[in-house]
PDB file of N, CA and C in Angstrom:
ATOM      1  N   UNK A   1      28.546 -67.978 -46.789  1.00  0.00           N
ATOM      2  CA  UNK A   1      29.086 -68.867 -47.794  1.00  0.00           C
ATOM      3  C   UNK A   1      30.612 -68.869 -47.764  1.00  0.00           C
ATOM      4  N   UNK A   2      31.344 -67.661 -47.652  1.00  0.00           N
ATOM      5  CA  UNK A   2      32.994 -67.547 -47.501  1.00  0.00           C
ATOM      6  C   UNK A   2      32.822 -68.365 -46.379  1.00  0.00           C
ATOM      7  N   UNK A   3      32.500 -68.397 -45.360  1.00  0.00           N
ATOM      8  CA  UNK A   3      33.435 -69.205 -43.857  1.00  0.00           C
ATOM      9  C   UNK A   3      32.865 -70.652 -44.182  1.00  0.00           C
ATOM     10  N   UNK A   4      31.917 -71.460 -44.863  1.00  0.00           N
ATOM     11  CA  UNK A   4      32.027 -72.721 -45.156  1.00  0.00           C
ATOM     12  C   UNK A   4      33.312 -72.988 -46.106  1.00  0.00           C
ATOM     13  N   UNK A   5      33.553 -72.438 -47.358  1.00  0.00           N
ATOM     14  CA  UNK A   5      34.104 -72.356 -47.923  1.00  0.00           C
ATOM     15  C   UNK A   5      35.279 -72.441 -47.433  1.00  0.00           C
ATOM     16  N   UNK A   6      35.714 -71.509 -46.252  1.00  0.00           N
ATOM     17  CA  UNK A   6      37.424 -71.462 -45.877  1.00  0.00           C
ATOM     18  C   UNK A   6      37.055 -72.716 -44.349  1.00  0.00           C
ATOM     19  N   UNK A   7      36.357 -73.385 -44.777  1.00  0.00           N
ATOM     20  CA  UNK A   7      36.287 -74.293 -43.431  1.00  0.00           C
ATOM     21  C   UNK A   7      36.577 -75.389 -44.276  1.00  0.00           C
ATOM     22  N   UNK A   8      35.888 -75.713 -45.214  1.00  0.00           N
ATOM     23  CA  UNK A   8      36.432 -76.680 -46.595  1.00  0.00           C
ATOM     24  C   UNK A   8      37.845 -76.880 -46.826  1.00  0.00           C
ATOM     25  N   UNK A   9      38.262 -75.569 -47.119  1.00  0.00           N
ATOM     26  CA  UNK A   9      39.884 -75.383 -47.686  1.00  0.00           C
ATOM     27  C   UNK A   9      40.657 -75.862 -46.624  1.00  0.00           C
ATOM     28  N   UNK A  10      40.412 -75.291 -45.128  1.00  0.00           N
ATOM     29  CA  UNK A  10      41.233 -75.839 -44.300  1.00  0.00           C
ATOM     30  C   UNK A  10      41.020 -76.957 -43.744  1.00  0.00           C
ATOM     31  N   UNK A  11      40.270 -77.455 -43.656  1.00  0.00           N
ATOM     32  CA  UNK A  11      39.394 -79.181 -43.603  1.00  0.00           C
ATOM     33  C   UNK A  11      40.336 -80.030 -44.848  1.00  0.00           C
ATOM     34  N   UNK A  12      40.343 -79.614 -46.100  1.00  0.00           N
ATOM     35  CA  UNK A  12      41.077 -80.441 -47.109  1.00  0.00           C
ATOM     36  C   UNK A  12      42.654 -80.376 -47.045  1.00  0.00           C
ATOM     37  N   UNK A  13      43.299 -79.165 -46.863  1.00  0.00           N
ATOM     38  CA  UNK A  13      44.732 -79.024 -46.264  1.00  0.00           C
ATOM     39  C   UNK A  13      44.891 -79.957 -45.176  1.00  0.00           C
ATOM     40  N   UNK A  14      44.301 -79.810 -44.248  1.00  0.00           N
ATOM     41  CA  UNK A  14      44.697 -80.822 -42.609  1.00  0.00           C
ATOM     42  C   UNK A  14      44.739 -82.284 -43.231  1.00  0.00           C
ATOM     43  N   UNK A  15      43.435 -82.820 -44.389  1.00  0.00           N
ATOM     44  CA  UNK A  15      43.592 -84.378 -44.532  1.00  0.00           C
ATOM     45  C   UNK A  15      44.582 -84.083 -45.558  1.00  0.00           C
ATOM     46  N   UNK A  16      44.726 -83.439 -46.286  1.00  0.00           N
ATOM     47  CA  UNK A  16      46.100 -83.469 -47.203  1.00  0.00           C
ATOM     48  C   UNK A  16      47.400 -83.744 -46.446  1.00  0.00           C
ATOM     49  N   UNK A  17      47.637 -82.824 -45.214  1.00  0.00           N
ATOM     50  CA  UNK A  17      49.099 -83.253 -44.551  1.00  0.00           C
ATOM     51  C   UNK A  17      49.169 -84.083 -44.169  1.00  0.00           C
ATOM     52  N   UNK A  18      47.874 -84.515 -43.518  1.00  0.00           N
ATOM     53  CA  UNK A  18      47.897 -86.018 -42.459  1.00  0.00           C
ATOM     54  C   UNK A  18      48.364 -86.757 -43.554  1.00  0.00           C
ATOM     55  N   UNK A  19      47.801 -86.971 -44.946  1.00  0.00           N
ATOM     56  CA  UNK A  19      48.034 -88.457 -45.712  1.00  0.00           C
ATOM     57  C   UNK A  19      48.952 -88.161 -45.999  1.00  0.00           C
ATOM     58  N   UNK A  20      49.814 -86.429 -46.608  1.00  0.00           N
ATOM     59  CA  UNK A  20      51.591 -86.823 -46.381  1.00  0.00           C
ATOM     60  C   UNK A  20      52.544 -87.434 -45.434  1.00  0.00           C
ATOM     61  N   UNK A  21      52.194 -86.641 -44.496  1.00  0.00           N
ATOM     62  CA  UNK A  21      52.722 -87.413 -43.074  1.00  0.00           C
ATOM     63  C   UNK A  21      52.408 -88.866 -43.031  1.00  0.00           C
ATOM     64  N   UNK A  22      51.659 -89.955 -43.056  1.00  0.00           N
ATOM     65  CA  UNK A  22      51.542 -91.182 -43.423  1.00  0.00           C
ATOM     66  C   UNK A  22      52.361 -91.816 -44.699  1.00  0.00           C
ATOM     67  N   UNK A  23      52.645 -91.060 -45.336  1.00  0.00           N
ATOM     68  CA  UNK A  23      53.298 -91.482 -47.029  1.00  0.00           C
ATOM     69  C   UNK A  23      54.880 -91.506 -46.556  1.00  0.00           C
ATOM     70  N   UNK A  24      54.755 -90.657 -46.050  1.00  0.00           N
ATOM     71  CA  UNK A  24      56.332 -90.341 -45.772  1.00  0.00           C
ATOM     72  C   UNK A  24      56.893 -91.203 -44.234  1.00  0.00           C
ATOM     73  N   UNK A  25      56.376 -91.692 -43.668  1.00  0.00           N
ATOM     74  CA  UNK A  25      56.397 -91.892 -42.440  1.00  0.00           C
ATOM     75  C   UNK A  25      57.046 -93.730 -42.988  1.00  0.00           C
ATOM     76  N   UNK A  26      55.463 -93.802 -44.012  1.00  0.00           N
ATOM     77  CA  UNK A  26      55.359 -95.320 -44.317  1.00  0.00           C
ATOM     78  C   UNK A  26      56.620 -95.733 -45.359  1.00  0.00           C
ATOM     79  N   UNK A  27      57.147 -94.632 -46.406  1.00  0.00           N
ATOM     80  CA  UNK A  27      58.243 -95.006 -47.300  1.00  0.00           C
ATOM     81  C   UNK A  27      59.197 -94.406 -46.972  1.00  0.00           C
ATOM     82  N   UNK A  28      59.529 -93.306 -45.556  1.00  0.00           N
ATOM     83  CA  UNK A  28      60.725 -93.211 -45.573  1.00  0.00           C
ATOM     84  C   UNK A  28      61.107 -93.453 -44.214  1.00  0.00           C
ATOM     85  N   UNK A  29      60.984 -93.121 -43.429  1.00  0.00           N
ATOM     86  CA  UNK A  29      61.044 -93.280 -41.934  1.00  0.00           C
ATOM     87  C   UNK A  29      61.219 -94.278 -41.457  1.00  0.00           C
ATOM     88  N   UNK A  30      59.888 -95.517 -41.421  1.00  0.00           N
ATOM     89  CA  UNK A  30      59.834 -96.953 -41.176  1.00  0.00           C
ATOM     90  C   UNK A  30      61.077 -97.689 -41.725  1.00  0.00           C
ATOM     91  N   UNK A  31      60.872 -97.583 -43.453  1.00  0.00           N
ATOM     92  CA  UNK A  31      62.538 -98.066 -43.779  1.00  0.00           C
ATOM     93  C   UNK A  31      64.037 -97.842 -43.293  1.00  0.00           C
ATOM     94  N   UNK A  32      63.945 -96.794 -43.000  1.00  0.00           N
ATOM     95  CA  UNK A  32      65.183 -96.531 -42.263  1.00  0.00           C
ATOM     96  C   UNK A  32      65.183 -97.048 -40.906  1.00  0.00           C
ATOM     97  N   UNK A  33      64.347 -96.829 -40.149  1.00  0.00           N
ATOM     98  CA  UNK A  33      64.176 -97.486 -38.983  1.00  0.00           C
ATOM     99  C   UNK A  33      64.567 -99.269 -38.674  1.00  0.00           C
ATOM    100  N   UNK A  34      63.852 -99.906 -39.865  1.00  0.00           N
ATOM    101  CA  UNK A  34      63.939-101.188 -39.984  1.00  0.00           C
ATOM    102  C   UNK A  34      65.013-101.967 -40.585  1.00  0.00           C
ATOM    103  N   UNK A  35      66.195-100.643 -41.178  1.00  0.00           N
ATOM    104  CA  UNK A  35      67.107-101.547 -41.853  1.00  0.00           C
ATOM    105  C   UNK A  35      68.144-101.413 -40.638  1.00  0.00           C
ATOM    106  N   UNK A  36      68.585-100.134 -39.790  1.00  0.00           N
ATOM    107  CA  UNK A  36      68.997 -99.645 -38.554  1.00  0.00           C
ATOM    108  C   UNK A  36      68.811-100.981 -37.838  1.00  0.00           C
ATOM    109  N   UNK A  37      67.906-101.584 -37.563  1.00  0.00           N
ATOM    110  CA  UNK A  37      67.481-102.482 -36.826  1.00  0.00           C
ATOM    111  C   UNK A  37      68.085-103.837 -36.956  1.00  0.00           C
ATOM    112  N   UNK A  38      67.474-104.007 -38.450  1.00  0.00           N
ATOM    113  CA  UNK A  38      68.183-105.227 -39.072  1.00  0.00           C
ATOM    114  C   UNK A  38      70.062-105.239 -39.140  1.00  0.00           C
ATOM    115  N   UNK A  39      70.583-104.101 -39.283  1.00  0.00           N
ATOM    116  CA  UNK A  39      72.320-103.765 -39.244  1.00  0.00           C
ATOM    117  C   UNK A  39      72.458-104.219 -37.883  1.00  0.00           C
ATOM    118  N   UNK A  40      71.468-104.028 -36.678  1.00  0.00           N
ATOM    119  CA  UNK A  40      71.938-104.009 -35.482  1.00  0.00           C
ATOM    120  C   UNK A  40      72.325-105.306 -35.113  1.00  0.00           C
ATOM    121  N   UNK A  41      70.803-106.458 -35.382  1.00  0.00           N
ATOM    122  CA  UNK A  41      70.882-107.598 -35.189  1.00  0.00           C
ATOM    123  C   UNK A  41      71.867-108.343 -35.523  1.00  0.00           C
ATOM    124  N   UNK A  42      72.731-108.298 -36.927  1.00  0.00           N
ATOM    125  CA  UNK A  42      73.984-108.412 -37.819  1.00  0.00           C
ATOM    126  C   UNK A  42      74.845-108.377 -36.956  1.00  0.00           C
ATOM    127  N   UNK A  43      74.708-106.993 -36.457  1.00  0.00           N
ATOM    128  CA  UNK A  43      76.444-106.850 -35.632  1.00  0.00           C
ATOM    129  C   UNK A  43      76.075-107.513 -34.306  1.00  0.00           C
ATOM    130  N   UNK A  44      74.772-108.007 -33.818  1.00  0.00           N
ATOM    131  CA  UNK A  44      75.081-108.872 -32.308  1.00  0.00           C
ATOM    132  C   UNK A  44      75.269-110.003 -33.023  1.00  0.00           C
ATOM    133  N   UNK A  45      74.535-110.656 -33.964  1.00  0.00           N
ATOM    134  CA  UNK A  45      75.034-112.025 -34.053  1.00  0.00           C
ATOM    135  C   UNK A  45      76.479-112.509 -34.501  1.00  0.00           C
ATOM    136  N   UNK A  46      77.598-111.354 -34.811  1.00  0.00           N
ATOM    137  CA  UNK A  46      78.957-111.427 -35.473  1.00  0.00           C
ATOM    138  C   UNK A  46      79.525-111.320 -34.236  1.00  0.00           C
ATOM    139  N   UNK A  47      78.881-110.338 -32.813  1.00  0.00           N
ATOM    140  CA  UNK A  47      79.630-110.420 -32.177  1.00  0.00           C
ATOM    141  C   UNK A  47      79.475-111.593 -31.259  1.00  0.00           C
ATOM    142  N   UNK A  48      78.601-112.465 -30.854  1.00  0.00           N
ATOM    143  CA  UNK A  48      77.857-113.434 -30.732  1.00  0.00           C
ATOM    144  C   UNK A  48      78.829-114.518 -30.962  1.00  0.00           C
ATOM    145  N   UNK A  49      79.087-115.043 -32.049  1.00  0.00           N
ATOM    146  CA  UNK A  49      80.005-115.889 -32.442  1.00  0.00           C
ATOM    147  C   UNK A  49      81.162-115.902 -32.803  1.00  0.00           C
ATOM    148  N   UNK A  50      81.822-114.580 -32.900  1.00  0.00           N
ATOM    149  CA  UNK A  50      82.918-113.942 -32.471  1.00  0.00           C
ATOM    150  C   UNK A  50      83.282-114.608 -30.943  1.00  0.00           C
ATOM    151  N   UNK A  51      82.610-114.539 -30.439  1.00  0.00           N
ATOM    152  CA  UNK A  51      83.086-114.386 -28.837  1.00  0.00           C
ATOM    153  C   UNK A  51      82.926-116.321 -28.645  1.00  0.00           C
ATOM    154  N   UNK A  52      82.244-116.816 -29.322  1.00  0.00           N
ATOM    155  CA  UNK A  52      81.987-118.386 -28.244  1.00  0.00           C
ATOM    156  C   UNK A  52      83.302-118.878 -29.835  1.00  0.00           C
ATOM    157  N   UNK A  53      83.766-118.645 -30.593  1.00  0.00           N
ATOM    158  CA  UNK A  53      84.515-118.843 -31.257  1.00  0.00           C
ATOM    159  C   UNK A  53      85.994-118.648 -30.767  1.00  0.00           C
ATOM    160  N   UNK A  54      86.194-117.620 -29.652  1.00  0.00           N
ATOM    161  CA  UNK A  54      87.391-117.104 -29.329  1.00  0.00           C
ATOM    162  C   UNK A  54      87.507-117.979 -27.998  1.00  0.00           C
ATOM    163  N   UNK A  55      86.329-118.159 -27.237  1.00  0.00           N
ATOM    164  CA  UNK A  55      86.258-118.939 -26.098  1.00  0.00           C
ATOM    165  C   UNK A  55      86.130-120.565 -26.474  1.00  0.00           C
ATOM    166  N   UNK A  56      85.959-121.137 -27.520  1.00  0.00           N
ATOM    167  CA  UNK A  56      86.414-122.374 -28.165  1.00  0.00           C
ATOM    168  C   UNK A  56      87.631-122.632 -28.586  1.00  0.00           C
ATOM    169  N   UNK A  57      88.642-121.390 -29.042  1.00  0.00           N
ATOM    170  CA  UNK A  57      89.956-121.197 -29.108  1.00  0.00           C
ATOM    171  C   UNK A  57      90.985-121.585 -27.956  1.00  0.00           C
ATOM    172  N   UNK A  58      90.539-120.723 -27.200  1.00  0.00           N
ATOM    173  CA  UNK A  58      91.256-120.394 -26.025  1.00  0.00           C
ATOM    174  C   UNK A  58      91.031-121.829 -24.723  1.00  0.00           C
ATOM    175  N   UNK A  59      89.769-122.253 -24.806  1.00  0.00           N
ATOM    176  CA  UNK A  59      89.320-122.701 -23.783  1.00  0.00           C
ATOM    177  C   UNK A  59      89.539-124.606 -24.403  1.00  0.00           C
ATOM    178  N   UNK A  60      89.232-124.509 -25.060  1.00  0.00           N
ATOM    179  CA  UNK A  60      89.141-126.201 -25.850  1.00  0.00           C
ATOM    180  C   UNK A  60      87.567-126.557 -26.097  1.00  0.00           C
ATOM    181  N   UNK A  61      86.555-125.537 -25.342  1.00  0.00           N
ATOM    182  CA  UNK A  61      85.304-126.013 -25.381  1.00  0.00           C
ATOM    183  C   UNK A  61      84.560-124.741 -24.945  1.00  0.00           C
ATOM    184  N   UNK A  62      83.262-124.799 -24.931  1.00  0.00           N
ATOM    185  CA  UNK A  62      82.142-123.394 -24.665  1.00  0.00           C
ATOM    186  C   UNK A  62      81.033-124.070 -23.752  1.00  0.00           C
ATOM    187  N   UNK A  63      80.650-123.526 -22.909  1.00  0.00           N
ATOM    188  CA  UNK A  63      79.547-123.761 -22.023  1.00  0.00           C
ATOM    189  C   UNK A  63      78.540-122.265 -22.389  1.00  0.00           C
ATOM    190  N   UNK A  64      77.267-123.001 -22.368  1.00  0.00           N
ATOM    191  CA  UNK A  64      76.427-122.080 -22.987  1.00  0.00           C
ATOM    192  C   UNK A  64      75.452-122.351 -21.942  1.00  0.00           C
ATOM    193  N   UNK A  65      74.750-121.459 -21.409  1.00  0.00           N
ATOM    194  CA  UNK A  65      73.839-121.924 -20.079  1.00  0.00           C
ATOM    195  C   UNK A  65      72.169-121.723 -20.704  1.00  0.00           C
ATOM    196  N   UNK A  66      71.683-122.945 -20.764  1.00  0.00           N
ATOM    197  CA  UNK A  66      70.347-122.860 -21.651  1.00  0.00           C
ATOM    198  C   UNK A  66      69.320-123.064 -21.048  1.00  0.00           C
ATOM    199  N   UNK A  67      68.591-122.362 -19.967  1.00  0.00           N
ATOM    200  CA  UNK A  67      67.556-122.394 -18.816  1.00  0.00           C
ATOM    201  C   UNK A  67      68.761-122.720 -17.586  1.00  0.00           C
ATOM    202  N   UNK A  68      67.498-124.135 -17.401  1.00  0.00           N
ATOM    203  CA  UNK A  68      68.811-124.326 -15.853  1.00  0.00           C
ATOM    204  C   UNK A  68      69.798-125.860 -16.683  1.00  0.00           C
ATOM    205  N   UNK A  69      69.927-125.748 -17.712  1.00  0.00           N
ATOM    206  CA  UNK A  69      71.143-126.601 -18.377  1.00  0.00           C
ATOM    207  C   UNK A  69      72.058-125.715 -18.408  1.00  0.00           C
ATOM    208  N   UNK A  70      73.200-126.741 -19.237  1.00  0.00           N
ATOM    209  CA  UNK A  70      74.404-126.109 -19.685  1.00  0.00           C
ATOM    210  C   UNK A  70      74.589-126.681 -20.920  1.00  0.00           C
ATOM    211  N   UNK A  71      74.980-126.205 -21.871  1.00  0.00           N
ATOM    212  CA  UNK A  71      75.334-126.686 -23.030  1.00  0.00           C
ATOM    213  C   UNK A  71      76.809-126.747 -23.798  1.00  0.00           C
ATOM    214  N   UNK A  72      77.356-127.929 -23.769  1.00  0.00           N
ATOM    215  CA  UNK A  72      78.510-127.936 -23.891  1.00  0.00           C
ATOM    216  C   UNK A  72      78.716-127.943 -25.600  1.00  0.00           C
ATOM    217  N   UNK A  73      80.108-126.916 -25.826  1.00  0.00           N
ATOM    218  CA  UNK A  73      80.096-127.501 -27.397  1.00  0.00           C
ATOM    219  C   UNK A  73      81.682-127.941 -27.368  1.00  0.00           C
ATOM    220  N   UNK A  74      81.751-128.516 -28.342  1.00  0.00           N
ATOM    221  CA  UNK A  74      83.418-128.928 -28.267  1.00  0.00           C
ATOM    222  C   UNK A  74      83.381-129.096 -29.908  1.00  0.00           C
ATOM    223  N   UNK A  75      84.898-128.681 -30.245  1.00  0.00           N
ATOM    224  CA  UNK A  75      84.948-128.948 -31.717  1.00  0.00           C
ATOM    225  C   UNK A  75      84.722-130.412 -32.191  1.00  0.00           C
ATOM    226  N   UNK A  76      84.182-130.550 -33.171  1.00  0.00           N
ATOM    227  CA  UNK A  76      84.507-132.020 -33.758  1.00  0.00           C
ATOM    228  C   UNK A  76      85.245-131.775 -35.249  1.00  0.00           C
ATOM    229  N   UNK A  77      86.311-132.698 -35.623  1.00  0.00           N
ATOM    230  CA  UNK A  77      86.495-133.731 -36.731  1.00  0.00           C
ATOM    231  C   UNK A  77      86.016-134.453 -36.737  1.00  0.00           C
ATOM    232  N   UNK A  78      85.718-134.562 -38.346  1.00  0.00           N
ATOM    233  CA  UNK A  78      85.044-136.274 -38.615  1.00  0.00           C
ATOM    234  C   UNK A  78      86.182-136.845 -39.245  1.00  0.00           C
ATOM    235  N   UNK A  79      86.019-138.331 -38.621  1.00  0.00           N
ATOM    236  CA  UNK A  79      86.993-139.385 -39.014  1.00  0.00           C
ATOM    237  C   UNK A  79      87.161-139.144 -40.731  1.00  0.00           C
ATOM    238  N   UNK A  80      88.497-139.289 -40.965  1.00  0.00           N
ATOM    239  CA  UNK A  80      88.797-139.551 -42.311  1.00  0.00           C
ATOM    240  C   UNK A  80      88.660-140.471 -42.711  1.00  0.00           C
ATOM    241  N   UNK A  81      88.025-140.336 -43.813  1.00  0.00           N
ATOM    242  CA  UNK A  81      88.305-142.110 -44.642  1.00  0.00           C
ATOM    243  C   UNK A  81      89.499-142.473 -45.473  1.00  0.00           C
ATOM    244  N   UNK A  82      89.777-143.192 -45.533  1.00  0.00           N
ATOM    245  CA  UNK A  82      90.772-143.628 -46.347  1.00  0.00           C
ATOM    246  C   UNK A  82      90.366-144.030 -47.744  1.00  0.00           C
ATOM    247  N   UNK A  83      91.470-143.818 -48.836  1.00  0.00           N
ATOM    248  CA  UNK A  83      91.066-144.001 -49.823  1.00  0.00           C
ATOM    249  C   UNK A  83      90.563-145.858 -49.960  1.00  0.00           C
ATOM    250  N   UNK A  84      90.092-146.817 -50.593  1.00  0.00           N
ATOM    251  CA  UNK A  84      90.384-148.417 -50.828  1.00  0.00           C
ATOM    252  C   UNK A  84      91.799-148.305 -51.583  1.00  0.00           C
ATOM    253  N   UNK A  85      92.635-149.670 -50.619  1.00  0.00           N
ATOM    254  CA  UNK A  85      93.798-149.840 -50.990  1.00  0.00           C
ATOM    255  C   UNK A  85      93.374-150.082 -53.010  1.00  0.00           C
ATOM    256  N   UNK A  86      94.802-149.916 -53.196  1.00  0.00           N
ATOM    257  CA  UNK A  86      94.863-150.113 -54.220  1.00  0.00           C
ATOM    258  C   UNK A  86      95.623-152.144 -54.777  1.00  0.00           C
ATOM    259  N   UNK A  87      95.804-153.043 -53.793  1.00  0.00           N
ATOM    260  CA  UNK A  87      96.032-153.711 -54.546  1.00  0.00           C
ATOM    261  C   UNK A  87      94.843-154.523 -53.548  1.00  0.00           C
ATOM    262  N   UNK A  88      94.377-155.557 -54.845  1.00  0.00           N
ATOM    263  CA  UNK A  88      92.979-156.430 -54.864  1.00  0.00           C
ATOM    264  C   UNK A  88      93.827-157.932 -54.290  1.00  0.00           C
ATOM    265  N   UNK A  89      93.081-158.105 -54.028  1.00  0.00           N
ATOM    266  CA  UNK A  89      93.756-159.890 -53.501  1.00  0.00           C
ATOM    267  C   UNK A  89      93.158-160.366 -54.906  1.00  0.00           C
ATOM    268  N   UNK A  90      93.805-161.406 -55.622  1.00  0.00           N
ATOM    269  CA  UNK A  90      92.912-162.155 -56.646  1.00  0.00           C
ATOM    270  C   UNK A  90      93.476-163.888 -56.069  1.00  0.00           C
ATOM    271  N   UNK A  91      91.999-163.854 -56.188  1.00  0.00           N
ATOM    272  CA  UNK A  91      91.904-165.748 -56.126  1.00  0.00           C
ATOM    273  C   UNK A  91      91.576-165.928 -57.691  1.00  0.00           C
ATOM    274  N   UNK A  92      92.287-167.323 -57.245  1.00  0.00           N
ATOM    275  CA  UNK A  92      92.304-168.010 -58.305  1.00  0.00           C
ATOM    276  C   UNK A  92      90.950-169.213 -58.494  1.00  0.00           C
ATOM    277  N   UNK A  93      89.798-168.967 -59.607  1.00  0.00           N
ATOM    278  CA  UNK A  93      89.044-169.971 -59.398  1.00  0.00           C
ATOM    279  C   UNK A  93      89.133-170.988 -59.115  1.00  0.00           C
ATOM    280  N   UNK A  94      87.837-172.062 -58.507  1.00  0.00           N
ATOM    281  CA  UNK A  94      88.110-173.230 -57.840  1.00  0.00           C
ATOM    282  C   UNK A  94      87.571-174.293 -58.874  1.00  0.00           C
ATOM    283  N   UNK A  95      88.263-175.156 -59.382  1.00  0.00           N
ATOM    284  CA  UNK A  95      88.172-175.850 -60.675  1.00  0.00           C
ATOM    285  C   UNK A  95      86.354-176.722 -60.368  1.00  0.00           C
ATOM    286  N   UNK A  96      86.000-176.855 -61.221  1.00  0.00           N
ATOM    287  CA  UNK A  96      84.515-177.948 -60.768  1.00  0.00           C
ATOM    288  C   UNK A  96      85.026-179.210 -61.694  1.00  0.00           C
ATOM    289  N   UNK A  97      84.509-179.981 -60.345  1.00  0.00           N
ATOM    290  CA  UNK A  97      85.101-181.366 -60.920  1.00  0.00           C
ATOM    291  C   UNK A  97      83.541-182.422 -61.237  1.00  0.00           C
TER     292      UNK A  97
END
């Protein structure tokens, strides 16, 4: 009866650690892992456009090679509008006869 007994106890300890080890794995570990990850992606995409930003500076334009294309970017302005003048033509009605 003792060696079922201490086969129990240590049978319930082993699934006890395992489901700590899962608890902890799942709320602390993974999170850290995944925000590490997510910071990483951040700093390629800053450096990313950092760089075709400095080569749009420097260059007047960016070639981006997209399979077997190329992709050109070039800055744009959009045309300004002008405000409507401020003076109206006025006609003078045409009398009905």
């Amino acid at each position: 009866m003792a060696d079922k007994t201490s086969i129990l106890i240590t049978t319930l300890i082993l699934v006890i650690v395992i489901l700590v080890g899962v608890v902890v794995y799942a709320f602390v570990i993974k999170p850290a892992i995944s925000g590490y990850t997510v910071q990483k992606q951040t700093e390629g995409v800053q450096i990313a456009v950092n760089s075709i930003l400095a080569q749009l500076q420097q260059n007047g334009f960016v070639q981006i090679p997209v399979g077997n294309q190329t992709l050109i970017l070039i800055p744009y302005t959009p045309p300004s509008t002008q405000p409507p003048s401020t003076q109206e033509t006025q006609t003078q009605p045409t009398p009905i006869q």
